[in-house]
Protein backbone atom coordinates (compact mmCIF):
# COMPACT_ATOMS: atom_id res chain seq x y z
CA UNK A 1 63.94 106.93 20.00
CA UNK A 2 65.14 103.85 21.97
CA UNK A 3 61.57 103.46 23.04
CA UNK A 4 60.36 103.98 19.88
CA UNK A 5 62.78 100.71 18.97
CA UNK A 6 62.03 98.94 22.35
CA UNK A 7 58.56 98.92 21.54
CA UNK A 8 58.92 97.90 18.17
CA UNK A 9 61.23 94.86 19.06
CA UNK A 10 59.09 93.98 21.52
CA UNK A 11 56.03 93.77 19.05
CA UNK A 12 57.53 91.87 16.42
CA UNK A 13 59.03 89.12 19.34
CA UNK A 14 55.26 89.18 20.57
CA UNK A 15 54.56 88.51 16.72
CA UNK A 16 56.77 85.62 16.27
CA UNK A 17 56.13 83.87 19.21
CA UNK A 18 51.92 84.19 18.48
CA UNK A 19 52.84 82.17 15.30
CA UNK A 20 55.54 79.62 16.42
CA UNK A 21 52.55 79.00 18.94
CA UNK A 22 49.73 78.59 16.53
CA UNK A 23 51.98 76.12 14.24
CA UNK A 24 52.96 73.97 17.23
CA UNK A 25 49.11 74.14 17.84
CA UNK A 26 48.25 72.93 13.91
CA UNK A 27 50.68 70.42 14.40
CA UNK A 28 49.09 68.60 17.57
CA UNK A 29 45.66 68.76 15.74
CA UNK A 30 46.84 67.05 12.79
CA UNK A 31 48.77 64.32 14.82
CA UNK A 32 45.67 63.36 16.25
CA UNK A 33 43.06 63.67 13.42
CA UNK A 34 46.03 61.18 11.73
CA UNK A 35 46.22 58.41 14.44
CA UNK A 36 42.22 58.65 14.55
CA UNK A 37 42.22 58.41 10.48
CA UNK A 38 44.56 54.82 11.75
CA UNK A 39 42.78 53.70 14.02
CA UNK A 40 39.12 54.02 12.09
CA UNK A 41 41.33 52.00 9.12
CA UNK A 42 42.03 49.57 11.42
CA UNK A 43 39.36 48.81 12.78
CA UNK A 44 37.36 48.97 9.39
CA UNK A 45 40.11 46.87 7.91
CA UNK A 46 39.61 44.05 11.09
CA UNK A 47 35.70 43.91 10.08
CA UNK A 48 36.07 43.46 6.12
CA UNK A 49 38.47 40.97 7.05
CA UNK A 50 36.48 39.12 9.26
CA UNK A 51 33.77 39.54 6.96
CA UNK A 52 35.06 38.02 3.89
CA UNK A 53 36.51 34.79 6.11
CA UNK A 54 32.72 34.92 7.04
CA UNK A 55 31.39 34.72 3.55
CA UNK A 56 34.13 32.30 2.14
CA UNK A 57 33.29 29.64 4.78
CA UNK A 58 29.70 30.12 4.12
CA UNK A 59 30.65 29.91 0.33
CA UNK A 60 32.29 26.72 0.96
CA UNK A 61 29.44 25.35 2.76
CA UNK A 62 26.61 26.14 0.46
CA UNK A 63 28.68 24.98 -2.48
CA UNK A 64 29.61 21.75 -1.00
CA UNK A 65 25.78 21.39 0.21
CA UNK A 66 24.92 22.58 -3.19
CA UNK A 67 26.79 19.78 -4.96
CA UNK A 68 26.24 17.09 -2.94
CA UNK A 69 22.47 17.81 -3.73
CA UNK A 70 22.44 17.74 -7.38
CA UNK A 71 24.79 15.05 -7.59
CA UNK A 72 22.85 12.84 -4.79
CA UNK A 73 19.85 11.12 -6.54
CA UNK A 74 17.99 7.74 -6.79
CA UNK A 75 16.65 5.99 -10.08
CA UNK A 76 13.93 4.08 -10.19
CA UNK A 77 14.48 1.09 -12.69
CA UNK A 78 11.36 -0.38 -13.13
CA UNK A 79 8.60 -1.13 -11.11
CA UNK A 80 6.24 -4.64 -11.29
CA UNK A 81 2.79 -5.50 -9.87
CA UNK A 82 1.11 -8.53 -8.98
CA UNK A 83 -2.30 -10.15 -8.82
CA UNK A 84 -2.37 -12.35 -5.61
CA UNK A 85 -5.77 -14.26 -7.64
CA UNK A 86 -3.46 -16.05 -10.35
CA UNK A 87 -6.48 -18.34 -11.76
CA UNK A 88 -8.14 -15.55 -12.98
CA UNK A 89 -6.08 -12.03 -13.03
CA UNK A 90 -8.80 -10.25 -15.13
CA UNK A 91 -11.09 -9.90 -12.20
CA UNK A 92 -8.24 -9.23 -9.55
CA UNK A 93 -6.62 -6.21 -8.47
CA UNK A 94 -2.86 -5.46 -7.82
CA UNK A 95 -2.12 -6.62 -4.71
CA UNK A 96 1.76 -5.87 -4.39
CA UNK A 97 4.26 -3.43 -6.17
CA UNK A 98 7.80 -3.97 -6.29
CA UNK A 99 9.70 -0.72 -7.00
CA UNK A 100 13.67 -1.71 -8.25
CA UNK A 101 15.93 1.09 -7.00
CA UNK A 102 19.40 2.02 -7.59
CA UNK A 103 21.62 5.17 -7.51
CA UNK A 104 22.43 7.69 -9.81
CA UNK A 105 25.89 8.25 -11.60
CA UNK A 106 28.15 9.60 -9.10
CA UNK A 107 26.06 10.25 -6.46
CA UNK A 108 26.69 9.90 -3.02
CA UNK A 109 25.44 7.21 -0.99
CA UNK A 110 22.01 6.94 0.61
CA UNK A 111 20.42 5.37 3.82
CA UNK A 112 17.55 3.85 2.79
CA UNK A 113 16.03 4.35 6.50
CA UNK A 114 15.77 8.03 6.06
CA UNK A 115 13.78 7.82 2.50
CA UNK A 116 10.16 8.28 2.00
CA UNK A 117 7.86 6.81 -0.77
CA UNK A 118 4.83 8.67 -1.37
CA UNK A 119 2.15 7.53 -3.73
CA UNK A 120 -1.04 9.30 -4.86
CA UNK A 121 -3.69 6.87 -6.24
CA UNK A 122 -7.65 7.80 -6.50
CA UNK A 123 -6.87 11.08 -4.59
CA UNK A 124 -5.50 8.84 -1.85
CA UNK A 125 -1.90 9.94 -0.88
CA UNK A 126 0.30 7.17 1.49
CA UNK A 127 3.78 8.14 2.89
CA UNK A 128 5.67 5.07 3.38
CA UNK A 129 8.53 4.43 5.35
CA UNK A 130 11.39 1.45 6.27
CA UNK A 131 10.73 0.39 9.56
CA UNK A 132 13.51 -2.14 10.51
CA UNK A 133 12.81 -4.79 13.53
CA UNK A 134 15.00 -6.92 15.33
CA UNK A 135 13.66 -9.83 13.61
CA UNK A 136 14.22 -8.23 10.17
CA UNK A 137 10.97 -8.68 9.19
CA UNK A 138 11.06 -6.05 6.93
CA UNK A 139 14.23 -6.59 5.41
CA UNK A 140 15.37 -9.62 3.20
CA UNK A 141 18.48 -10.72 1.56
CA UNK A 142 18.25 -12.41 -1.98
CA UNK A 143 21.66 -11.65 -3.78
CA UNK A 144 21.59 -15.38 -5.42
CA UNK A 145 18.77 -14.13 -7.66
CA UNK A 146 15.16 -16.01 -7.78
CA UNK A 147 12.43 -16.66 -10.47
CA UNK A 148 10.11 -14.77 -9.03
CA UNK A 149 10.85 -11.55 -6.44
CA UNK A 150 7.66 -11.73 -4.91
CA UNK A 151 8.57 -15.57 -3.88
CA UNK A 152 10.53 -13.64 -1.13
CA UNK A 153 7.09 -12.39 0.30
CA UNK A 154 6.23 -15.81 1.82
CA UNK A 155 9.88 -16.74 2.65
CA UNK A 156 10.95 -17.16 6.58
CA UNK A 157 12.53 -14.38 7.28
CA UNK A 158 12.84 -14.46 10.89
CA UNK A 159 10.66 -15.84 14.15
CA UNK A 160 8.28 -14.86 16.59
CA UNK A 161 9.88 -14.98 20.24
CA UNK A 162 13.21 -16.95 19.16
CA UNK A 163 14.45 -18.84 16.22
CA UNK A 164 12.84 -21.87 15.29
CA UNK A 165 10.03 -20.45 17.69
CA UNK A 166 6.88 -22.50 18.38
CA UNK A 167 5.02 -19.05 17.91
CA UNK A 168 5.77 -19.55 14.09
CA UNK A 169 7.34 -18.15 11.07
CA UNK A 170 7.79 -14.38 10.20
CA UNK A 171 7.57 -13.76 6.76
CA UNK A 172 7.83 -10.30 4.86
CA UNK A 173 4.02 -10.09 3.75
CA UNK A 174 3.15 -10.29 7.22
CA UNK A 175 5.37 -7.21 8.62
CA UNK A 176 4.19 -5.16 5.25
CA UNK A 177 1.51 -3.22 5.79
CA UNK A 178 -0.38 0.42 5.14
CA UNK A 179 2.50 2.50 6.76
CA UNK A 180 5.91 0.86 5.51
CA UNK A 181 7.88 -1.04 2.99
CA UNK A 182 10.38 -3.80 2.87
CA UNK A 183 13.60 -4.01 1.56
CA UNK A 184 14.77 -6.79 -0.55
CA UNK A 185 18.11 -6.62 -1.70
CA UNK A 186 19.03 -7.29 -4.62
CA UNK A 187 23.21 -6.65 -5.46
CA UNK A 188 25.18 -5.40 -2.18
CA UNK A 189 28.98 -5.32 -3.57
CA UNK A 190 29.79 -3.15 -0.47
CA UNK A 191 27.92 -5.17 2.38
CA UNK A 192 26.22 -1.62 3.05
CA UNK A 193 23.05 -2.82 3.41
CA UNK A 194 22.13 -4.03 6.64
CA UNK A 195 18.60 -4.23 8.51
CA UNK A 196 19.03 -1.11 10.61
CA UNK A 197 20.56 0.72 8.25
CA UNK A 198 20.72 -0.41 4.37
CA UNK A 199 22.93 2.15 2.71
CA UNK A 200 22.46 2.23 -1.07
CA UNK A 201 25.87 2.83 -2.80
CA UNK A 202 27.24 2.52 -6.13
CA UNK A 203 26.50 -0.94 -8.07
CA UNK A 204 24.09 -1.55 -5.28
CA UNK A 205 20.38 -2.42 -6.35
CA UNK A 206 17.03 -3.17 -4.12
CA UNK A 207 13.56 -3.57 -4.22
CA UNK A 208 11.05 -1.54 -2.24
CA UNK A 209 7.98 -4.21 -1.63
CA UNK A 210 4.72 -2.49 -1.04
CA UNK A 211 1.67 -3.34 -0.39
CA UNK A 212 -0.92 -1.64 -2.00
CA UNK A 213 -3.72 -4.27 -0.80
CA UNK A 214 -3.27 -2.80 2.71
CA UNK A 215 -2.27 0.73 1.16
CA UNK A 216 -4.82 1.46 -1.15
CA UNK A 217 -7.02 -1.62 -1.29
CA UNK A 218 -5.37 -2.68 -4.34
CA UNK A 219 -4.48 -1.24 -7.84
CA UNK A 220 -7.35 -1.65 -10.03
CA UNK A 221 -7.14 -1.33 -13.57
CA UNK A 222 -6.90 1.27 -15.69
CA UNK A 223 -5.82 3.92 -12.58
CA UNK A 224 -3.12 6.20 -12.75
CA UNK A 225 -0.49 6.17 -10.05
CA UNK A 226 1.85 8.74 -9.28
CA UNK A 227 4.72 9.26 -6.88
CA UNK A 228 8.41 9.61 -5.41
CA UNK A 229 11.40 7.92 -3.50
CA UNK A 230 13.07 10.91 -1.88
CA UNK A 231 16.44 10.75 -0.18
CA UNK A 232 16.79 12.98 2.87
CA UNK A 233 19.45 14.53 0.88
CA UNK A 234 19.64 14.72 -3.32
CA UNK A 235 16.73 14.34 -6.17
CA UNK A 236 14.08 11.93 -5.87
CA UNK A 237 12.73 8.25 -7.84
CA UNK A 238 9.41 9.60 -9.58
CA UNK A 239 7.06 7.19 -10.04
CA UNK A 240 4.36 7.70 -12.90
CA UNK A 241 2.33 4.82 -14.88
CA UNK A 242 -0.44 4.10 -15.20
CA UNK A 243 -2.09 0.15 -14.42
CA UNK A 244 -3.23 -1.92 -17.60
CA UNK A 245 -6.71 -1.58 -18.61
CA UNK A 246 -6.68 -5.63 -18.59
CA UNK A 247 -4.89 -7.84 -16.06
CA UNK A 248 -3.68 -11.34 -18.13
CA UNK A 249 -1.10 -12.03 -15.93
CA UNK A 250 -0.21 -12.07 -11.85
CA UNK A 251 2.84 -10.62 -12.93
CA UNK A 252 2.81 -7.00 -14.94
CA UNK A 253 5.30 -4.53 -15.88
CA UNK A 254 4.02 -1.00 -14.98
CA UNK A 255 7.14 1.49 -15.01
């Protein structure tokens, strides 16, 4: 009989100690399948993170960019040919276009050395651009007003090899040709505008010169023209009229 109870004792200690084992066991597992559960939150937690600071700065950029574009723009006043044969403009041809330019409400300022001016004209298309010298011989100054813009044209802008140079006069018709366009200005309240790089800011007006004799061989009459000033950054001048179907004048209002 005390075998009987030795053996029995003996089993049920066996018993016990089987399942104090197999909870200290459990316990371990769990422990660990929590600090990985941490760790993978963690870690997770780190990459949303960083990948909402990621998308807010690029938020912030692309609305900034985004509102800089649409408010950046250019208007194009009006725009005025001319007939170089002033005895008899009926049998002429446009010879030069003066484009007035100015910004739009609110918008941003803009270098004039990084616009373009395309025009399309008898499935001809020119892409002009401000090329500034160190003569300024595209680039002229006329804030006192004049009768006549296109008087400018044959003013002295600047001379060949020096001033008051032997070599002779440089005027803005001469430095004009099939590639570029001048710059007159017109109101500069902010002294922005220089030769090598006229910025266009608010209450600031110009005049693009072109010249469409060397461009396009002249505007003839009756021809539609079509174009754009475009900023590098913002919305464009568009430029749509079409020329008189009778020149009276040198002078003509086309836009």
């Amino acid at each position: 009989m005390y075998r009987a109870v030795y053996r029995g004792v003996k089993k049920l200690h066996k018993v016990f100690s089987l399942k104090a084992d197999n909870k200290a066991e459990t316990g371990i597992g769990t422990l660990i399948i929590f600090i990985a559960m941490v760790l993978v939150a963690a870690v997770a937690a780190t990459v949303l993170i960083n990948t909402a600071g990621s998308l807010q700065q690029r938020a912030t950029s692309t609305g900034s960019q985004t509102t800089n574009q649409v408010s950046t723009g250019l208007i194009i006043q009006s725009i005025y040919g001319m007939d170089n044969n002033k005895a008899n403009p009926e049998s002429g041809t446009l010879n030069w276009t003066a484009i007035y330019l100015t910004l739009n409400t609110g918008s941003s300022p803009v270098d004039l050395s990084n616009v373009s001016l395309s025009l399309e004209y008898k499935g001809q298309l020119a892409s002009l651009k401000y090329t500034p010298a160190s003569t300024n011989a595209t680039f002229a100054v006329d804030t006192n007003g004049t009768s006549n813009v296109f008087n400018v044209l044959s003013s002295t802008i600047g001379y060949k090899n020096g001033k008051n140079s032997s070599a002779g006069v440089v005027e803005l018709k001469n430095n004009t040709g099939t590639s570029n366009f001048a710059i007159v200005v017109i109101r500069d309240p902010s002294n922005s505008l220089t030769s090598s790089h006229p910025v266009l800011t608010t209450g600031s007006e110009v005049v693009l010169l072109v010249n469409t004799s060397a461009v396009f061989g002249g505007l003839q009459q009756g021809q539609s023209v079509t174009g754009q000033v475009t900023p590098s950054v913002g919305s464009p001048g568009i430029i749509q009229f079409t020329t008189p179907s009778a020149y009276t004048e040198s002078v003509m209002e086309l836009q």
